[in-house]
N, C-alpha and C. Protein backbone atom coordinates (compact mmCIF):
# COMPACT_ATOMS: atom_id res chain seq x y z
N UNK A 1 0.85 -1.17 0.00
CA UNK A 1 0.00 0.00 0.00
C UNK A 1 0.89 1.23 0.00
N UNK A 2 0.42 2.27 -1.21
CA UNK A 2 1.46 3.57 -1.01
C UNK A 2 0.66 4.51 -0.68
N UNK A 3 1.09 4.79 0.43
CA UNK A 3 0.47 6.20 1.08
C UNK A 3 1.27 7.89 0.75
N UNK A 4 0.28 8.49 0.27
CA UNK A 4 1.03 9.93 0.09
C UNK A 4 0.86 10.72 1.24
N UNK A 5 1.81 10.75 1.86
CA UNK A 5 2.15 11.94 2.48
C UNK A 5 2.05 13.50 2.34
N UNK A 6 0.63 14.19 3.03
CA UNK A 6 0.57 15.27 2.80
C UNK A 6 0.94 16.42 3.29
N UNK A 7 1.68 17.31 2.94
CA UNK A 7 2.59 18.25 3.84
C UNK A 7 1.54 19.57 4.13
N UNK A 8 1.66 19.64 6.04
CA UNK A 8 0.80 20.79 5.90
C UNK A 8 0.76 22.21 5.43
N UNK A 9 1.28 22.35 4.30
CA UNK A 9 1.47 23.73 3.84
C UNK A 9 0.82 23.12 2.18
N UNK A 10 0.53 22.14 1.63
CA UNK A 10 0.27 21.67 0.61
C UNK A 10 -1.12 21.40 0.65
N UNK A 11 -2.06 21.99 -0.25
CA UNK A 11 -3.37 21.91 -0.03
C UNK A 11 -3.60 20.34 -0.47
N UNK A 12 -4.88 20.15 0.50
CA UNK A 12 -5.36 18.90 0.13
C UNK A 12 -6.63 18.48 -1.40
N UNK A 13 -5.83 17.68 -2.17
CA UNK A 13 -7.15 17.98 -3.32
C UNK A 13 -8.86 17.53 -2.45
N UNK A 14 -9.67 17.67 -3.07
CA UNK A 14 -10.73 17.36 -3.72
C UNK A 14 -11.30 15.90 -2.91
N UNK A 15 -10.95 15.01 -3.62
CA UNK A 15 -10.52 13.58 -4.25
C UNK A 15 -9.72 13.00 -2.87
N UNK A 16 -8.66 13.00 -2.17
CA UNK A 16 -8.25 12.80 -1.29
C UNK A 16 -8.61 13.29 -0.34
N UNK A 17 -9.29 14.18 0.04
CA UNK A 17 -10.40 14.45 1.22
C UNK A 17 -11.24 13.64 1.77
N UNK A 18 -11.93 13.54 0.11
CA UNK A 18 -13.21 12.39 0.41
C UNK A 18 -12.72 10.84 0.65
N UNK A 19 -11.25 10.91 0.49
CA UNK A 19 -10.68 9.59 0.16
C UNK A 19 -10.34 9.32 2.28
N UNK A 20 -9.94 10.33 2.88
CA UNK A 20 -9.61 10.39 4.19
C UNK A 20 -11.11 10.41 5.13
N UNK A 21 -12.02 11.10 4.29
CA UNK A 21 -13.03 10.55 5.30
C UNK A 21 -13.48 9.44 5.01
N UNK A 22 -13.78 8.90 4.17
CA UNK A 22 -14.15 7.19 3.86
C UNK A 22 -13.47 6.89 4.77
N UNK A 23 -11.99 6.41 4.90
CA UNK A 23 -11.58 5.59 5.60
C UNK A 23 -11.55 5.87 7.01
N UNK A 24 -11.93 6.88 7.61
CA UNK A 24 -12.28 7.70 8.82
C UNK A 24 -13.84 6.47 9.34
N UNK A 25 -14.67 6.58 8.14
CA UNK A 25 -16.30 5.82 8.21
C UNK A 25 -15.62 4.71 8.57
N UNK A 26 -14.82 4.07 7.45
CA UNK A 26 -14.25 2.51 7.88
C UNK A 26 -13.85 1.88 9.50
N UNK A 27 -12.73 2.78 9.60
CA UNK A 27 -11.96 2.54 10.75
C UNK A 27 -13.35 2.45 11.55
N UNK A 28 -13.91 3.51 11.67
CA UNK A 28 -15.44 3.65 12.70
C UNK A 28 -15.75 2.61 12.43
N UNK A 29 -16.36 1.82 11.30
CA UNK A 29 -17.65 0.88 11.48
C UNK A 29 -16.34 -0.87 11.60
N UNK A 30 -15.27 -0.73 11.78
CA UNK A 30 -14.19 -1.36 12.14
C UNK A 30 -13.99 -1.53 13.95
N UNK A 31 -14.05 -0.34 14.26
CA UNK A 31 -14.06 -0.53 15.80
C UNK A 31 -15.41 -0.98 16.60
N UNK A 32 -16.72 -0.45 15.71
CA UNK A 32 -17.72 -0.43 15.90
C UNK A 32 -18.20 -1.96 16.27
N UNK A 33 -17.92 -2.54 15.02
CA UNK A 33 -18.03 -4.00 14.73
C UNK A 33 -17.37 -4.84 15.68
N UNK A 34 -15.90 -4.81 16.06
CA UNK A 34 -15.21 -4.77 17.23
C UNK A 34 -15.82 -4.86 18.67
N UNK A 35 -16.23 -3.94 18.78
CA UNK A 35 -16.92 -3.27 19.87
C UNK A 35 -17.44 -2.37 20.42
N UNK A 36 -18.75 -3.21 20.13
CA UNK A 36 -20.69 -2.69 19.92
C UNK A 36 -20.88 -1.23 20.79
N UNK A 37 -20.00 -1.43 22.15
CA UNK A 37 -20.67 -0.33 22.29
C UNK A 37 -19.91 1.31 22.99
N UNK A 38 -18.94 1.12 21.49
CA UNK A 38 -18.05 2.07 21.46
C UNK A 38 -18.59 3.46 20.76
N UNK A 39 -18.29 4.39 21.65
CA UNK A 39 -19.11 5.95 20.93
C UNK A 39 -18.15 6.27 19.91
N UNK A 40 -18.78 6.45 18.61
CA UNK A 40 -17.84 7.39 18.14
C UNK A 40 -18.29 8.42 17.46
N UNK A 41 -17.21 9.52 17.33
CA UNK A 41 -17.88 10.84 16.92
C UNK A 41 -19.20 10.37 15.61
N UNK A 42 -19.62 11.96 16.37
CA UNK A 42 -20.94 12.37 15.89
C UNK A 42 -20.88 12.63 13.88
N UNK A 43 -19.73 13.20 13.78
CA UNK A 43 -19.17 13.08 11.89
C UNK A 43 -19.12 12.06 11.49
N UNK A 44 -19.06 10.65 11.86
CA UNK A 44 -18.84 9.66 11.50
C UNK A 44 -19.43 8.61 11.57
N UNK A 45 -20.39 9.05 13.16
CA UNK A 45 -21.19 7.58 13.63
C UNK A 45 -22.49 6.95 12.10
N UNK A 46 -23.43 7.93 11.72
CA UNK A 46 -24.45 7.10 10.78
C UNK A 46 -23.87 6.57 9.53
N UNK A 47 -23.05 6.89 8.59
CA UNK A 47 -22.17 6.15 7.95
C UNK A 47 -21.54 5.10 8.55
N UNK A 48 -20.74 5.26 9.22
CA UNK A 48 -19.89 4.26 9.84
C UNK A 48 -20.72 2.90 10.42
N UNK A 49 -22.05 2.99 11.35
CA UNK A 49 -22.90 2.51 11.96
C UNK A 49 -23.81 1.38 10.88
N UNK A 50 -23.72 1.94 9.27
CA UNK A 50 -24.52 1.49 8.30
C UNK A 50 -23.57 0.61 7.69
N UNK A 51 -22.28 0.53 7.67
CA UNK A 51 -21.36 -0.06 7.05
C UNK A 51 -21.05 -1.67 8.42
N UNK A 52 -21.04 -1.29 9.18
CA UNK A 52 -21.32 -2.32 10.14
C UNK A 52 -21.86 -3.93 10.22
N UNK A 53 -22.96 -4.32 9.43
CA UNK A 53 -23.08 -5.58 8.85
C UNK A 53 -22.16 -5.71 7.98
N UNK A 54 -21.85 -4.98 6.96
CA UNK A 54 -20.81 -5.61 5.94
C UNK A 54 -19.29 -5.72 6.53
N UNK A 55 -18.80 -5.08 7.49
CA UNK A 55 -17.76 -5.16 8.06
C UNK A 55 -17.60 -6.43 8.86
N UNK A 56 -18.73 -6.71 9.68
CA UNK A 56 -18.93 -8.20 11.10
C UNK A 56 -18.61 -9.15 9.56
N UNK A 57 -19.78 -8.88 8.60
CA UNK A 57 -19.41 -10.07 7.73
C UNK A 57 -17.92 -10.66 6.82
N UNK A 58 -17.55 -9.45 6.54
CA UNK A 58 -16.10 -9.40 6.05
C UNK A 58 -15.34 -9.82 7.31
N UNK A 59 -15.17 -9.40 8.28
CA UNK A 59 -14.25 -9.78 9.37
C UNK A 59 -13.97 -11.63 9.79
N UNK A 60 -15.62 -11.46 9.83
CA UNK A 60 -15.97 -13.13 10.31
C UNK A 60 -15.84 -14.60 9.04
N UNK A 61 -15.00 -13.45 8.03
CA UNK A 61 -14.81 -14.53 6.64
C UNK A 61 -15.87 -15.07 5.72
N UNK A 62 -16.93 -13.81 5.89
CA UNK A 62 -17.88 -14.55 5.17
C UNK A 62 -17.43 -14.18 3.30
N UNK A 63 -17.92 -14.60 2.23
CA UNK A 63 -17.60 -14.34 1.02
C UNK A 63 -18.89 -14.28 0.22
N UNK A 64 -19.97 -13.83 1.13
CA UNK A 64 -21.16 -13.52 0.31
C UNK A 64 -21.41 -11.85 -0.22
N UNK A 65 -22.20 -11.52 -0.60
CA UNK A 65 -21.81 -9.70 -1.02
C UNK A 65 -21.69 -9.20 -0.15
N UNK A 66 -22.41 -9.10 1.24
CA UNK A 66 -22.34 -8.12 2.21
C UNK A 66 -20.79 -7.90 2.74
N UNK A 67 -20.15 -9.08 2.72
CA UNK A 67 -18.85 -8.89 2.75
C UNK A 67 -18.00 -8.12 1.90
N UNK A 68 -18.54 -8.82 0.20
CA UNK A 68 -17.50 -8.11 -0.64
C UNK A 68 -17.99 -6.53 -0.39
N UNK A 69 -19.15 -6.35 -0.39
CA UNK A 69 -19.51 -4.98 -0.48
C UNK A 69 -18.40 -3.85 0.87
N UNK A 70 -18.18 -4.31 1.52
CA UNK A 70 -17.12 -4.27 2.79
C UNK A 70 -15.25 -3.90 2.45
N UNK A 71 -15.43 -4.97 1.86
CA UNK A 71 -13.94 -5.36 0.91
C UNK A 71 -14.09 -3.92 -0.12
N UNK A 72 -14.94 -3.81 -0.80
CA UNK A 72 -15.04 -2.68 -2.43
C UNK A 72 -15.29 -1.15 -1.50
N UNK A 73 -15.44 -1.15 -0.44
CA UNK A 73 -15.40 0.05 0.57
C UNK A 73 -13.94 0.77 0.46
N UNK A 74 -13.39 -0.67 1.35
CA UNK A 74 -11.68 -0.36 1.66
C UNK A 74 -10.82 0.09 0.19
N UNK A 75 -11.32 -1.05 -0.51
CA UNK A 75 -10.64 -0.48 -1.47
C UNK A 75 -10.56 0.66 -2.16
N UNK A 76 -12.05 1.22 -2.15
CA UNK A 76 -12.29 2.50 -3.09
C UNK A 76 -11.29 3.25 -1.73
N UNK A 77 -11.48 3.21 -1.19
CA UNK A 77 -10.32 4.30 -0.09
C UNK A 77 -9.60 3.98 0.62
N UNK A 78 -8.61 3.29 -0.21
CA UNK A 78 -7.35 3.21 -0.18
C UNK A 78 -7.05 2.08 1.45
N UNK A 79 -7.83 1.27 2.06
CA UNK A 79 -7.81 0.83 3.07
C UNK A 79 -8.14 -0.41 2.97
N UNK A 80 -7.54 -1.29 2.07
CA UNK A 80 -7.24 -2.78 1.65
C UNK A 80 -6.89 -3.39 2.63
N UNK A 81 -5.57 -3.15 2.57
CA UNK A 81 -4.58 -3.75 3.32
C UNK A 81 -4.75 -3.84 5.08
N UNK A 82 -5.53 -2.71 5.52
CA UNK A 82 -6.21 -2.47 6.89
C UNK A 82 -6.98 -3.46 6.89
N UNK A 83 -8.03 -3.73 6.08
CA UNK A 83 -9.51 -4.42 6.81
C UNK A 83 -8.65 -5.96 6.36
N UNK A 84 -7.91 -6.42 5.33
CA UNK A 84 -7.64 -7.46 5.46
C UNK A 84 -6.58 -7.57 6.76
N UNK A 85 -5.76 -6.85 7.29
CA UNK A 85 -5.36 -7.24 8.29
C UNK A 85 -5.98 -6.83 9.55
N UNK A 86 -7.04 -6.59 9.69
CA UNK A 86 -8.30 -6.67 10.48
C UNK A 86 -8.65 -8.21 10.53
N UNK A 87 -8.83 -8.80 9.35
CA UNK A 87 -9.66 -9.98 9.36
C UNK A 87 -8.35 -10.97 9.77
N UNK A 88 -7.27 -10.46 9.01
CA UNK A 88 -6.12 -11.83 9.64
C UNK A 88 -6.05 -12.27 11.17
N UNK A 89 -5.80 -10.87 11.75
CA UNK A 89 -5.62 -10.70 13.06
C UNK A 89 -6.70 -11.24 13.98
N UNK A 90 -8.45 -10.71 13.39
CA UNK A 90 -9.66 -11.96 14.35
C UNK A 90 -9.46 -13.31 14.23
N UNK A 91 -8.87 -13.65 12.75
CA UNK A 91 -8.55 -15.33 12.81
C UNK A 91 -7.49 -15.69 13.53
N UNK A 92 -6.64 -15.05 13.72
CA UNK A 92 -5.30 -15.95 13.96
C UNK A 92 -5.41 -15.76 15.74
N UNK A 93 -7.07 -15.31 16.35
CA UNK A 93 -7.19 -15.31 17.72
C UNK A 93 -7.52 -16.63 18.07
């Protein structure tokens, strides 16, 4: 995974904004899924909260859509490599 490094004097596009809050929703409906009854901010909770079945299902290895739909999340924002090592890490408990 290549991450760009954004310098704070370098404006942020567009496109990578929306790309940092997606994975902001993720991580949320990641901890969420984790554990149920964790607050998290108010910017993030109803997205994050809705992504939540597809995350338990992706985590718990399922390979039906609700999962992939989970998987095609991370990927559109840049957070592959996270939710699969999300899912490595519940198995190898």
């Amino acid at each position: 995974m290549t991450t760009k490094i954004t310098l704070p004097c370098e404006p942020e596009t567009q496109a990578a904004a929306g790309e940092r809050a997606d994975r902001a929703v993720l991580y949320g409906a990641v901890l969420a899924a984790q554990r149920p009854n964790v607050r998290l901010k108010p910017a993030i909770a109803a997205p994050a909260l809705a992504l939540v079945p597809a995350v338990r299902a992706f985590l718990s290895g399922d390979e039906e859509a609700l999962a992939a739909a989970a998987l095609a999340y991370a990927r559109a924002c840049g957070a592959e490599d996270f939710l699969l090592a999300k899912r490595a890490a519940q198995h190898a408990k």
